[in-house]
PDB file of N, CA and C in Angstrom:
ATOM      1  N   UNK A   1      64.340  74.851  72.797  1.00  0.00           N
ATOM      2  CA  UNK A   1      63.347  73.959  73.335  1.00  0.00           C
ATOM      3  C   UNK A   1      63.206  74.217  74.833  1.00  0.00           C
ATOM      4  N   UNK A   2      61.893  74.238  74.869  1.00  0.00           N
ATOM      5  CA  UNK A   2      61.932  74.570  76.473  1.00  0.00           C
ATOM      6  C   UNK A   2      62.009  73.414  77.337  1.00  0.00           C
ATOM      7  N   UNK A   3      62.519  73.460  78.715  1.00  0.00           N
ATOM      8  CA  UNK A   3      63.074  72.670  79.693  1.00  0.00           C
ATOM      9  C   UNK A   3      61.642  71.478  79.686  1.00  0.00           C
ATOM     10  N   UNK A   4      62.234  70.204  80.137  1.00  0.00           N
ATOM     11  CA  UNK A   4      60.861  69.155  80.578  1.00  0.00           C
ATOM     12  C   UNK A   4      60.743  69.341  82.089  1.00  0.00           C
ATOM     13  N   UNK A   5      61.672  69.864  82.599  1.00  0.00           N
ATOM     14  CA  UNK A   5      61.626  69.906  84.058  1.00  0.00           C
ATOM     15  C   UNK A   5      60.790  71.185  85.012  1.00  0.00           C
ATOM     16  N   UNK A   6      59.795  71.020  85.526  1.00  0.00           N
ATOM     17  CA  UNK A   6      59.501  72.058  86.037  1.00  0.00           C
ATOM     18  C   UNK A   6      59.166  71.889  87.639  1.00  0.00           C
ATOM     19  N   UNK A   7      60.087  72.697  88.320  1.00  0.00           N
ATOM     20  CA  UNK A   7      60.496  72.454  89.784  1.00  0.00           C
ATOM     21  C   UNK A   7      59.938  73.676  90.501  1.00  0.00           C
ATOM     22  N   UNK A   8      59.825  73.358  91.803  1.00  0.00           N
ATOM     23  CA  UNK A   8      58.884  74.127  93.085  1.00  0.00           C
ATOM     24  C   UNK A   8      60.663  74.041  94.245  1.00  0.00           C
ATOM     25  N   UNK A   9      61.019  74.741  94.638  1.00  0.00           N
ATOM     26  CA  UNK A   9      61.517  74.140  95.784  1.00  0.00           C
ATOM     27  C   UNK A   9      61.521  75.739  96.987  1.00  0.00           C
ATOM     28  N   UNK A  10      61.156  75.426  97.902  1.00  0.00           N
ATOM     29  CA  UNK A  10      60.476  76.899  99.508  1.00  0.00           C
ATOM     30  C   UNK A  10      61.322  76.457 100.555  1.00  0.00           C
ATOM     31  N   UNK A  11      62.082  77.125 101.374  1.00  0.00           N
ATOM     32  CA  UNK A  11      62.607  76.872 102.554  1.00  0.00           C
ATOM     33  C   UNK A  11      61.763  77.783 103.433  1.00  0.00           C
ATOM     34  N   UNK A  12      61.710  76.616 104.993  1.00  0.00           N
ATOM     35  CA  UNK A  12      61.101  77.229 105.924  1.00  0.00           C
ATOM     36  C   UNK A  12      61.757  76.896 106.500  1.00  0.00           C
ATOM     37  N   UNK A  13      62.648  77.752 107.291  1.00  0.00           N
ATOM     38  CA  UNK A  13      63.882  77.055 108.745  1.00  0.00           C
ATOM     39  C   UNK A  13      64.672  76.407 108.196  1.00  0.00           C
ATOM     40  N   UNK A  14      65.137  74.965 108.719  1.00  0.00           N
ATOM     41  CA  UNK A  14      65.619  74.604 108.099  1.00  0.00           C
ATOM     42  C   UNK A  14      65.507  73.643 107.242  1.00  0.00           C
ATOM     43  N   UNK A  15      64.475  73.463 106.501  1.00  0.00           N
ATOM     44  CA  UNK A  15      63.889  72.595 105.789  1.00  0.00           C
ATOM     45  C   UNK A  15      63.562  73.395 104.168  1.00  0.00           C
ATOM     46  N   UNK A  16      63.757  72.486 103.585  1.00  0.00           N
ATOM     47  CA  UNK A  16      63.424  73.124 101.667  1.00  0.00           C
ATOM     48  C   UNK A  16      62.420  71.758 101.596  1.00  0.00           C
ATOM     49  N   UNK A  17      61.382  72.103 101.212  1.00  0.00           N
ATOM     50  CA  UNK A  17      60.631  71.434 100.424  1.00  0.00           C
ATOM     51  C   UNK A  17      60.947  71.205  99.012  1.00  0.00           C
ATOM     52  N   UNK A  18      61.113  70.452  98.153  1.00  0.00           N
ATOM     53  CA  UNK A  18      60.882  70.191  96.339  1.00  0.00           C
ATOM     54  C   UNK A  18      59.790  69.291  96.273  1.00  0.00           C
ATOM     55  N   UNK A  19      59.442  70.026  94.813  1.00  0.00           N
ATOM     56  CA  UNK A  19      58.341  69.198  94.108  1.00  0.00           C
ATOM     57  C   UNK A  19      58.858  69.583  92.554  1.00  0.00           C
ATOM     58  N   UNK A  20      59.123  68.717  92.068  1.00  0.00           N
ATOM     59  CA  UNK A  20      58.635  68.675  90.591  1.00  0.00           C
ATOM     60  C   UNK A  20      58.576  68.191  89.684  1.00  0.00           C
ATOM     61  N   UNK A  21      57.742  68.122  88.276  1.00  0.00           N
ATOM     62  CA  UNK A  21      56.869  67.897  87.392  1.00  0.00           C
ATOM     63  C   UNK A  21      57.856  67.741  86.163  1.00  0.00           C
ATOM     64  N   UNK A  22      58.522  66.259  85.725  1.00  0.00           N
ATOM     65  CA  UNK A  22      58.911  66.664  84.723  1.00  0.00           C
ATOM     66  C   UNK A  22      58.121  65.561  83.560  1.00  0.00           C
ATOM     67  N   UNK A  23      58.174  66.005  82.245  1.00  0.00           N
ATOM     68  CA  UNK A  23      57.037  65.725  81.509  1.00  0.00           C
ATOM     69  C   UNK A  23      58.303  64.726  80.393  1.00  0.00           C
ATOM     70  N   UNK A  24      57.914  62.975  80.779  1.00  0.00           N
ATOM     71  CA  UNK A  24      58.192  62.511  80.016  1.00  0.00           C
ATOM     72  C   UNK A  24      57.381  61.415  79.582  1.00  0.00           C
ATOM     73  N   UNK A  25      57.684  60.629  78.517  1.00  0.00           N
ATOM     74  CA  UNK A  25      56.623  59.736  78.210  1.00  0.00           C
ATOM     75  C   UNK A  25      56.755  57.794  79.234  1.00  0.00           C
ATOM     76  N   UNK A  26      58.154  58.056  79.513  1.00  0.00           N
ATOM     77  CA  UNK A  26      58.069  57.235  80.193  1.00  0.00           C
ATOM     78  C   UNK A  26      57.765  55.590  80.117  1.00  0.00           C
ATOM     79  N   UNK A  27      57.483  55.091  78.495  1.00  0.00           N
ATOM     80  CA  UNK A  27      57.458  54.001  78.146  1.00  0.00           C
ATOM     81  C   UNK A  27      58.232  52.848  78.348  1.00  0.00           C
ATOM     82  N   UNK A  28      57.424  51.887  79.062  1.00  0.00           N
ATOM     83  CA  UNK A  28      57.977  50.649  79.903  1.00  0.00           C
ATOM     84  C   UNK A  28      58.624  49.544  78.368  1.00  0.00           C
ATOM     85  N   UNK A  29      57.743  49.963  77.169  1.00  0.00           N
ATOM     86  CA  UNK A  29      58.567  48.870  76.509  1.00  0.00           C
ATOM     87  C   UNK A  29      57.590  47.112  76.909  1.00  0.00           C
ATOM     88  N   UNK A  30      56.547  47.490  77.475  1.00  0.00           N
ATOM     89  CA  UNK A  30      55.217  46.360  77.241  1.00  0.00           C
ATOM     90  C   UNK A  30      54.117  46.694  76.982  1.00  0.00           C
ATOM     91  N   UNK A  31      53.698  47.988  76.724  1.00  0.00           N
ATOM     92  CA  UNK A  31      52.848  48.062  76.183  1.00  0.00           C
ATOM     93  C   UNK A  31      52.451  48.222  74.459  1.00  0.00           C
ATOM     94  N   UNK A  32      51.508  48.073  74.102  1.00  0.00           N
ATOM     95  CA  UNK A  32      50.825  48.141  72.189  1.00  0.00           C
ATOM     96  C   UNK A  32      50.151  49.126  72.199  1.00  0.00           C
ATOM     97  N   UNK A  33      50.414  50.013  71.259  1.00  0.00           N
ATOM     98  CA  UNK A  33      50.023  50.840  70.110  1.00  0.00           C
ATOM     99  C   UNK A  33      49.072  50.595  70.084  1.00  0.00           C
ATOM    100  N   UNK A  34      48.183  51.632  69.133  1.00  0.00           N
ATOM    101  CA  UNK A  34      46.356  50.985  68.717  1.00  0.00           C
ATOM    102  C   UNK A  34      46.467  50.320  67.315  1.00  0.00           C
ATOM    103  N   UNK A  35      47.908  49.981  66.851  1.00  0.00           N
ATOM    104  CA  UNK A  35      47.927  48.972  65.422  1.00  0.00           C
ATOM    105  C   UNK A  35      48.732  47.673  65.883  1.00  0.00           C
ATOM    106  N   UNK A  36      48.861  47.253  67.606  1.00  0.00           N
ATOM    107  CA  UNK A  36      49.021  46.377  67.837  1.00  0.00           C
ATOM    108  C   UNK A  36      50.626  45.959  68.451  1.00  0.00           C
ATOM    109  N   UNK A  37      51.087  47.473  67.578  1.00  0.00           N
ATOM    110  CA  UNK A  37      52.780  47.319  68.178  1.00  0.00           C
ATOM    111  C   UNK A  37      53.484  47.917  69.005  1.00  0.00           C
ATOM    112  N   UNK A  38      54.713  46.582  69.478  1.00  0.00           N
ATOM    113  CA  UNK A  38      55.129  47.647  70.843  1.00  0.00           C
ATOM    114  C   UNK A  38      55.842  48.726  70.968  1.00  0.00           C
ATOM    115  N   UNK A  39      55.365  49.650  71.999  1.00  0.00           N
ATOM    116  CA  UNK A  39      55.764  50.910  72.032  1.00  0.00           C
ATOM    117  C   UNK A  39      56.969  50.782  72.277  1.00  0.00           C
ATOM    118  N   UNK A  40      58.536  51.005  72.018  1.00  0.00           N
ATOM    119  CA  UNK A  40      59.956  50.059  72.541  1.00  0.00           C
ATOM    120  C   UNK A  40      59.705  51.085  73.864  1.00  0.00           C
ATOM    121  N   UNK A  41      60.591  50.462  74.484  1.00  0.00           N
ATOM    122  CA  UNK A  41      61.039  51.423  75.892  1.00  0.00           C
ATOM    123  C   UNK A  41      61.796  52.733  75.832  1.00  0.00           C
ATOM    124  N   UNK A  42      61.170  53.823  76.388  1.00  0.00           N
ATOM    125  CA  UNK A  42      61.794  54.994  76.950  1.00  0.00           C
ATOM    126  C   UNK A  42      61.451  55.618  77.625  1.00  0.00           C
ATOM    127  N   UNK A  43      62.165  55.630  79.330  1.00  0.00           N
ATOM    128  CA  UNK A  43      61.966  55.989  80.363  1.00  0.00           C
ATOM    129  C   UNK A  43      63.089  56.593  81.098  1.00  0.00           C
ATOM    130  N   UNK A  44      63.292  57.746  81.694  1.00  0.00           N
ATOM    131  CA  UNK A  44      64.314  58.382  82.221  1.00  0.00           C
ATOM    132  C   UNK A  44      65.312  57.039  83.224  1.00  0.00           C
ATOM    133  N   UNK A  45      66.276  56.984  83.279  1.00  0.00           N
ATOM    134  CA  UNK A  45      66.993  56.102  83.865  1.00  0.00           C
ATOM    135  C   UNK A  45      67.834  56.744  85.292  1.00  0.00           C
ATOM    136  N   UNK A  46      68.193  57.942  84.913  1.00  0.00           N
ATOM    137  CA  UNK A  46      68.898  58.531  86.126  1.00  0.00           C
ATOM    138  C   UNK A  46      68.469  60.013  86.644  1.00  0.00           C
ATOM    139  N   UNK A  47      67.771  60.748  87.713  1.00  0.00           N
ATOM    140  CA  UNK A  47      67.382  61.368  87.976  1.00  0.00           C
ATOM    141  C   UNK A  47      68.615  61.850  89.515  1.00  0.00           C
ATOM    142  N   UNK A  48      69.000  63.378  89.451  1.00  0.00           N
ATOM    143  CA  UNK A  48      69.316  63.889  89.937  1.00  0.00           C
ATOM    144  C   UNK A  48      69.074  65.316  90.422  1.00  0.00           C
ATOM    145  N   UNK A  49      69.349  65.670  91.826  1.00  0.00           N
ATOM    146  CA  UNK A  49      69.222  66.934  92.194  1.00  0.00           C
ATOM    147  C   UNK A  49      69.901  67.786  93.118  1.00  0.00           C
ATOM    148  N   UNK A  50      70.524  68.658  92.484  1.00  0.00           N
ATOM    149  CA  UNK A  50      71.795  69.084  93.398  1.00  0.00           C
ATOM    150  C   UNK A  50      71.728  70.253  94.200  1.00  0.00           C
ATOM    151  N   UNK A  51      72.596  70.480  95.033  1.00  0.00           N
ATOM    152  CA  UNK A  51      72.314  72.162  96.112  1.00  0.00           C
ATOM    153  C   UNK A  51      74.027  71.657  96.333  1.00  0.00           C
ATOM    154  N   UNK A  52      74.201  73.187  95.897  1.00  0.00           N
ATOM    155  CA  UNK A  52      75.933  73.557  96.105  1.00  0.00           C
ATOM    156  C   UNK A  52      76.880  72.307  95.898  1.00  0.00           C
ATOM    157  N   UNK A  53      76.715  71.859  94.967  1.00  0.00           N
ATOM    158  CA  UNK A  53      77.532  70.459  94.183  1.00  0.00           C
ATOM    159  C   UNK A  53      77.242  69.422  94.745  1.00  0.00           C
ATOM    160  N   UNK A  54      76.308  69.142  95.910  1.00  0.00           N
ATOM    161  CA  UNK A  54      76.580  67.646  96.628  1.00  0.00           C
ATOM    162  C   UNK A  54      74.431  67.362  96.020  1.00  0.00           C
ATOM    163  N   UNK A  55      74.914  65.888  95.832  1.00  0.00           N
ATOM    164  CA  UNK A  55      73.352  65.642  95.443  1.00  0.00           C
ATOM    165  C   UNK A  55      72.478  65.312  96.928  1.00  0.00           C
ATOM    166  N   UNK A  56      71.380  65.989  96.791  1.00  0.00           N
ATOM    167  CA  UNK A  56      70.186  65.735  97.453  1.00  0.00           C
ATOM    168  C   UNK A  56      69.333  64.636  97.332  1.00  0.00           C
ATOM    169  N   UNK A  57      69.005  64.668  96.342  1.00  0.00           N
ATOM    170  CA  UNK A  57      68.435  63.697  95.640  1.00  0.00           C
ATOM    171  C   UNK A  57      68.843  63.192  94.424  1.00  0.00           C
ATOM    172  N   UNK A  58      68.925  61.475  94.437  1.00  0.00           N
ATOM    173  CA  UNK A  58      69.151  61.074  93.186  1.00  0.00           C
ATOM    174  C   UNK A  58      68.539  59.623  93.070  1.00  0.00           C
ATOM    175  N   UNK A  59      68.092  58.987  92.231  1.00  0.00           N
ATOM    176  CA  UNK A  59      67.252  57.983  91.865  1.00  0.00           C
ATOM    177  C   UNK A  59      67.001  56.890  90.138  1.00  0.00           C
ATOM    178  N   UNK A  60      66.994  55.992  90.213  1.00  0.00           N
ATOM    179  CA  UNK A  60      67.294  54.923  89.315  1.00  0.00           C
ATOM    180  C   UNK A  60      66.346  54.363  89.117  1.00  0.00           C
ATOM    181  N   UNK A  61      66.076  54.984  87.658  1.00  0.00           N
ATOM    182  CA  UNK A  61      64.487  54.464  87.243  1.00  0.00           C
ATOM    183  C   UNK A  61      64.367  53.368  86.708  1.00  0.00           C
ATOM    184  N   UNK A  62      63.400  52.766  85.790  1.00  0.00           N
ATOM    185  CA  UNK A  62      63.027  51.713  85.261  1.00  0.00           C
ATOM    186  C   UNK A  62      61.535  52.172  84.340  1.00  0.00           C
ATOM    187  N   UNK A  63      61.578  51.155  83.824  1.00  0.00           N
ATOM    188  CA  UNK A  63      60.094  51.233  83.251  1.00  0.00           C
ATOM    189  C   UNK A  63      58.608  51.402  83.991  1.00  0.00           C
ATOM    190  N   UNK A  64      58.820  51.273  84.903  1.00  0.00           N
ATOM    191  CA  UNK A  64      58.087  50.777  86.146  1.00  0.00           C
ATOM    192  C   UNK A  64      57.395  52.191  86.544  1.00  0.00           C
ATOM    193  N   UNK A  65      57.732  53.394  86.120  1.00  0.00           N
ATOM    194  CA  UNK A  65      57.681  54.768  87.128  1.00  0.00           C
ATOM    195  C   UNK A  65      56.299  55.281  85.755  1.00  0.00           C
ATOM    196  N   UNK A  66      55.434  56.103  86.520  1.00  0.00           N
ATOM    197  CA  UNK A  66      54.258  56.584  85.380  1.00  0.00           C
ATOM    198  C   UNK A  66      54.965  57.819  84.353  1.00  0.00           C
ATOM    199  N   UNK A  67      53.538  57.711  83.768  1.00  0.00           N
ATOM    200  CA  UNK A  67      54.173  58.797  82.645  1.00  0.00           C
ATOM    201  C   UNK A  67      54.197  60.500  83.407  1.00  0.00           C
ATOM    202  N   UNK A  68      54.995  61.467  82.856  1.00  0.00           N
ATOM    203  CA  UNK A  68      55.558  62.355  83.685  1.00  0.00           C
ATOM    204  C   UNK A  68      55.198  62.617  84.746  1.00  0.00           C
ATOM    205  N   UNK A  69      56.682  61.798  85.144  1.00  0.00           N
ATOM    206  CA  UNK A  69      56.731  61.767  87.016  1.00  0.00           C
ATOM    207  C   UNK A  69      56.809  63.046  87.975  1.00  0.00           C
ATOM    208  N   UNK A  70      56.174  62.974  89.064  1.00  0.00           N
ATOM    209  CA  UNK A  70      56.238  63.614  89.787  1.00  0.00           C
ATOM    210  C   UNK A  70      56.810  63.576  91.152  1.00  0.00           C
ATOM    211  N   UNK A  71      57.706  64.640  91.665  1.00  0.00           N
ATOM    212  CA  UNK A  71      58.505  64.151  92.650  1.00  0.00           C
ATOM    213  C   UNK A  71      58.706  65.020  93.872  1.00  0.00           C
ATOM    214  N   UNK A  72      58.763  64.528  94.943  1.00  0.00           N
ATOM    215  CA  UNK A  72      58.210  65.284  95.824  1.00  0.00           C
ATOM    216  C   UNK A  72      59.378  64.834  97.150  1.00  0.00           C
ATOM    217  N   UNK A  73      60.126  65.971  97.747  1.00  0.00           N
ATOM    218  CA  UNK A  73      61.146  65.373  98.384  1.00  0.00           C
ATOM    219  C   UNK A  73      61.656  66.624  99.260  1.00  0.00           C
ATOM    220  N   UNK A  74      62.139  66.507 100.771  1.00  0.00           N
ATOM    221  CA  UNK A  74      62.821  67.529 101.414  1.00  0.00           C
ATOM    222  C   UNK A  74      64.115  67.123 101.817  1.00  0.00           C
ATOM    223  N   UNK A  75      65.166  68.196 102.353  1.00  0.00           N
ATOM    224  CA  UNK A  75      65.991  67.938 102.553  1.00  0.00           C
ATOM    225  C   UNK A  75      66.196  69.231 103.608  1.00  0.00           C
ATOM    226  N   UNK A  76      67.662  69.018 104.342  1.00  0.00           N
ATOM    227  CA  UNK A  76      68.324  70.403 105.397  1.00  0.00           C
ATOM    228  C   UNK A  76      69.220  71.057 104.674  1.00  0.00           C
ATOM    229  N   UNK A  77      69.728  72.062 105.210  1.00  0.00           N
ATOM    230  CA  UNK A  77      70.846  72.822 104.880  1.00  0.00           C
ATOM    231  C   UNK A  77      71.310  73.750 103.802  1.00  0.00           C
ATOM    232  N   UNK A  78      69.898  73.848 103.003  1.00  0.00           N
ATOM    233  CA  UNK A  78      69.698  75.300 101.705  1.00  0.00           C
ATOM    234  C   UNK A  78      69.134  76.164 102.477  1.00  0.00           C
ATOM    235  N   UNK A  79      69.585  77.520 101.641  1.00  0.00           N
ATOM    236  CA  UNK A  79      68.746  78.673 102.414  1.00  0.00           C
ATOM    237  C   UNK A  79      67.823  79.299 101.350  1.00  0.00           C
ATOM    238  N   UNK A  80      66.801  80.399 101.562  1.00  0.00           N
ATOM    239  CA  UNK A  80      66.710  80.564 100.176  1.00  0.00           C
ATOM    240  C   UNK A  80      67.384  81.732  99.970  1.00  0.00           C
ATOM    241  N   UNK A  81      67.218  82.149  98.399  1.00  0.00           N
ATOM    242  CA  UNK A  81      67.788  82.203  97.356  1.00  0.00           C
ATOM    243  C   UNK A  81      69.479  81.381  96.260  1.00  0.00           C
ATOM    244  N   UNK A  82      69.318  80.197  97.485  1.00  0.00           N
ATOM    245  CA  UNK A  82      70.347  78.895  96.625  1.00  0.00           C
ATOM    246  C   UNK A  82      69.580  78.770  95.409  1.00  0.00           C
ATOM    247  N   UNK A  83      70.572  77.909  94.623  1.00  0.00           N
ATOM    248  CA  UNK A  83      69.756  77.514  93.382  1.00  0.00           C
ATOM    249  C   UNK A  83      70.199  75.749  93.941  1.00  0.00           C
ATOM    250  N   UNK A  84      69.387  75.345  92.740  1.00  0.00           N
ATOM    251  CA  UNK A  84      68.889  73.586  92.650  1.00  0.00           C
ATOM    252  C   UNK A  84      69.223  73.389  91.275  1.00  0.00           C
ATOM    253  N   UNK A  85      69.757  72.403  91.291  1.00  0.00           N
ATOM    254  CA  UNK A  85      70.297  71.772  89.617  1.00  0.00           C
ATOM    255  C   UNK A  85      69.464  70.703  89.767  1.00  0.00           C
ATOM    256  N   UNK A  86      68.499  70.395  88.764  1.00  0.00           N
ATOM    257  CA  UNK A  86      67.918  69.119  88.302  1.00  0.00           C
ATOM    258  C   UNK A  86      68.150  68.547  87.147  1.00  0.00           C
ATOM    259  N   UNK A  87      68.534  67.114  86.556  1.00  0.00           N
ATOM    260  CA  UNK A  87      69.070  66.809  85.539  1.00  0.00           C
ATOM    261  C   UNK A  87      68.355  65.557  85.776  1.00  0.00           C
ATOM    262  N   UNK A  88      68.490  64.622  84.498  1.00  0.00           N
ATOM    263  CA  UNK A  88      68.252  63.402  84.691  1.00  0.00           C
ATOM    264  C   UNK A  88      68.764  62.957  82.789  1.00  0.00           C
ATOM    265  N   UNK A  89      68.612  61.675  82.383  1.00  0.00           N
ATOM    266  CA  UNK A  89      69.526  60.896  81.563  1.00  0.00           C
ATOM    267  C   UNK A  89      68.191  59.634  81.294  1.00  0.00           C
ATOM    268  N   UNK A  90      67.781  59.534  79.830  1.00  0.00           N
ATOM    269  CA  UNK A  90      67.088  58.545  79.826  1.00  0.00           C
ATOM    270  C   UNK A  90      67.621  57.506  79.069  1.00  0.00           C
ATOM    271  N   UNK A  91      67.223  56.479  78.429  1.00  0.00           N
ATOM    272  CA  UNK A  91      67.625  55.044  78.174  1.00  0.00           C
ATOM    273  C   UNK A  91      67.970  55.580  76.940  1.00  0.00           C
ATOM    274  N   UNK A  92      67.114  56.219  75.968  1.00  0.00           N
ATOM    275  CA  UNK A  92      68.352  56.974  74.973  1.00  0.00           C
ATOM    276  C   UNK A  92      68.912  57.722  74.616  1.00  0.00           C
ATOM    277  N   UNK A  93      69.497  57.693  75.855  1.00  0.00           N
ATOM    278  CA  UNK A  93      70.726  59.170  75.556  1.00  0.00           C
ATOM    279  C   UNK A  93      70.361  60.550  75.845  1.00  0.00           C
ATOM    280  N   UNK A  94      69.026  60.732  75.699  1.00  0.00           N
ATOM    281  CA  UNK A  94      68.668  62.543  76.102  1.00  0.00           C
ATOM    282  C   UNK A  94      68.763  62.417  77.571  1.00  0.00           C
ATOM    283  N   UNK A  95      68.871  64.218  77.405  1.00  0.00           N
ATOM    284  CA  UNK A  95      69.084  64.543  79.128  1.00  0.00           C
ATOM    285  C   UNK A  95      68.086  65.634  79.151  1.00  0.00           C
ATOM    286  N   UNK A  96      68.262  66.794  80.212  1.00  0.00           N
ATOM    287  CA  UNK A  96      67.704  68.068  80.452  1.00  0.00           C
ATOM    288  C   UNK A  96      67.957  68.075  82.116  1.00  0.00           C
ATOM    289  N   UNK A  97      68.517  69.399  81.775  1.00  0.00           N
ATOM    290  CA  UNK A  97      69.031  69.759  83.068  1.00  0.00           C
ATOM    291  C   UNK A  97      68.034  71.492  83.370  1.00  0.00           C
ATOM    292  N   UNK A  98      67.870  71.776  84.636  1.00  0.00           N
ATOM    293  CA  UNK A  98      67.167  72.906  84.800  1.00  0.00           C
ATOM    294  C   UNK A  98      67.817  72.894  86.246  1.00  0.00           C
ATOM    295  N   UNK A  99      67.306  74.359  86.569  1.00  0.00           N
ATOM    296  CA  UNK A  99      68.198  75.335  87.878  1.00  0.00           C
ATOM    297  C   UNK A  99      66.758  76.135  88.388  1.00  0.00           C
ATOM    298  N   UNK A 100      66.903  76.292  89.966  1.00  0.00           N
ATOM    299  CA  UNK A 100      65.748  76.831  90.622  1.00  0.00           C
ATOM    300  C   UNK A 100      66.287  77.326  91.486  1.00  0.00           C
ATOM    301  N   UNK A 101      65.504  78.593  91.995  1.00  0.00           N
ATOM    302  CA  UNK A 101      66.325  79.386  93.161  1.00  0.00           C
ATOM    303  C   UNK A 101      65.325  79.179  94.173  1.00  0.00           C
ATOM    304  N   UNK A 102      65.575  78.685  95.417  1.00  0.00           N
ATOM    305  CA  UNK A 102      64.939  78.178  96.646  1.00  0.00           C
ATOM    306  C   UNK A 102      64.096  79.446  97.033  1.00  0.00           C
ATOM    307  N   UNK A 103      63.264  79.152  97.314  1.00  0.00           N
ATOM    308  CA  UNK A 103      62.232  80.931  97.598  1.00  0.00           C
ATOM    309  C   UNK A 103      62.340  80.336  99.435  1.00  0.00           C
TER     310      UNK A 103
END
């Protein structure tokens, strides 16, 4: 199965830009179906992103976030050709983890 995660991340100096696109459905668990019933909730809950074991980014979702989120975030101290671990953990139990090499 191919990855849900699909990541951008460019260093200029000392700055890495990330962006990326991961494709989930993201259901808050209030909305109805077109036969009236509710969709239950499933929405990624824990989102992470790593450079050389220490997280960069990490974040605690809810129902609240749209359907496949998009994420957009910089940080210091990658160079390129590092890689980036992205993972995240939703309300049931699936994960997906993906790796990017900083251009």
């Amino acid at each position: 199965m191919a990855s849900t995660i699909r990541v951008r991340a460019t260093s200029s100096g000392e700055t890495t830009e990330v962006q990326a696109l991961i494709q989930h459905p993201m259901d808050s668990g209030f909305v109805k179906d077109a036969k009236g019933e509710i969709i239950p909730a499933h929405f990624i809950q824990q989102l992470t992103f790593e450079h050389d074991g220490k997280n960069v980014f990490a974040a605690d979702w809810g129902g609240g976030v749209s359907k496949d989120p998009y994420v957009k975030f910089a940080f210091k101290g990658a160079k390129k050709g590092d890689e980036l671990k992205i993972s995240w953990v939703d309300n049931k139990g699936a994960t997906d983890t993906a790796t990017a090499k900083i251009q």
